[in-house]
Protein backbone atom coordinates (compact mmCIF):
# COMPACT_ATOMS: atom_id res chain seq x y z
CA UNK A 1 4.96 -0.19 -7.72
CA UNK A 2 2.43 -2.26 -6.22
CA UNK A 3 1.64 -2.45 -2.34
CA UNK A 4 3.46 -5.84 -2.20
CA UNK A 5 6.61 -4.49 -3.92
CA UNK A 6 6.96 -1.14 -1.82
CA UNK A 7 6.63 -2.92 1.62
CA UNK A 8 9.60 -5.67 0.55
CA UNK A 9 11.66 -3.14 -1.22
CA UNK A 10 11.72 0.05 1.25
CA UNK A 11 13.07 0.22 4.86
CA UNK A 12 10.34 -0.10 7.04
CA UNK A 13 10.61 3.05 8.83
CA UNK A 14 9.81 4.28 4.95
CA UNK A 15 6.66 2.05 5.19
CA UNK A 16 5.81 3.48 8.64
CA UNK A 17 5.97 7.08 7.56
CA UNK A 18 4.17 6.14 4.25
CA UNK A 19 1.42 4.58 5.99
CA UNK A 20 0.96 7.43 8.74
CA UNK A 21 1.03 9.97 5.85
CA UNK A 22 -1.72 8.16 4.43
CA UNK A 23 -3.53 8.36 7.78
CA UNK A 24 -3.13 4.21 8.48
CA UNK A 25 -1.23 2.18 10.44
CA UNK A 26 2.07 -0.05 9.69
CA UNK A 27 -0.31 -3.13 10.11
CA UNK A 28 -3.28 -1.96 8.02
CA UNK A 29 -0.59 -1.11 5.48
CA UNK A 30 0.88 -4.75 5.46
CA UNK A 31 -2.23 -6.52 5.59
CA UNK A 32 -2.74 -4.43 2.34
CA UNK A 33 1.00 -5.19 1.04
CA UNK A 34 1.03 -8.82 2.39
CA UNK A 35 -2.21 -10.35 2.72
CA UNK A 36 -3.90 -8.61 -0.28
CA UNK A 37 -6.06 -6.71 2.15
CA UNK A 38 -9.07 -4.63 0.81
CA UNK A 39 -8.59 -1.05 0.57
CA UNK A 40 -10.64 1.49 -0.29
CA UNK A 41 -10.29 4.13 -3.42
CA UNK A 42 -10.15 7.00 -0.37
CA UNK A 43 -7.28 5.02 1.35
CA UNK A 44 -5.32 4.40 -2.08
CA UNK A 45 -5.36 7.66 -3.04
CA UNK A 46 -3.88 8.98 0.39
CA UNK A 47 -1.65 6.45 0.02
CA UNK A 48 -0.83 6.89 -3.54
CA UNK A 49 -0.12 10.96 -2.61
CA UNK A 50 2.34 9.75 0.88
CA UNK A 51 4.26 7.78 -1.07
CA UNK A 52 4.98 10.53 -3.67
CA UNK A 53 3.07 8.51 -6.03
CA UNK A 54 5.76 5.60 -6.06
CA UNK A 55 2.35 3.59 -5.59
CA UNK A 56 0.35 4.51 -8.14
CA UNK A 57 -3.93 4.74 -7.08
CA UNK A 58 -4.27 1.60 -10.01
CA UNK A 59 -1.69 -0.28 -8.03
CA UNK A 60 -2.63 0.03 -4.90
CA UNK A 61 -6.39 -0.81 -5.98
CA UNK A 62 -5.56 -3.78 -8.65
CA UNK A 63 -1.96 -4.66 -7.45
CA UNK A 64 -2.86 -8.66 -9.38
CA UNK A 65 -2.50 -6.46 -12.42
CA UNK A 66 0.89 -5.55 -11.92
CA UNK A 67 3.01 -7.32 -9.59
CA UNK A 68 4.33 -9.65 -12.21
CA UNK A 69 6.50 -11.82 -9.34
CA UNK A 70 2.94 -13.42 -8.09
CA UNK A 71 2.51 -14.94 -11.65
């Protein structure tokens, strides 16, 4: 699941505890999710482990490869 699709589909107290887990904020997060923020391979892989790998690390780093509702 990429960024985009985790921050749409999961409550956002989820997305809060996801992104604090990954040692970020809610708004870093969503720029990520949202605005196709950069993110670092450090950052995804926190991420990747805080969301119980529900975002994978190739996801989170090359979400244009797999979020097939932006095509």
């Amino acid at each position: 699941m990429t960024p985009r699709q985790f921050y749409y589909s999961k409550n956002k107290d989820v997305v809060r505890s996801v992104a604090k887990g990954a040692e970020t904020t809610f708004f870093n997060f969503k720029q990520i999710a949202v605005a196709g923020g950069s993110v670092s391979k450090c950052l995804a892989a926190r991420l990747a482990q805080s969301s119980n790998n529900e975002m994978t690390e190739l996801e989170i780093l090359y979400p244009e490869r797999y979020d097939t509702s932006a095509a």
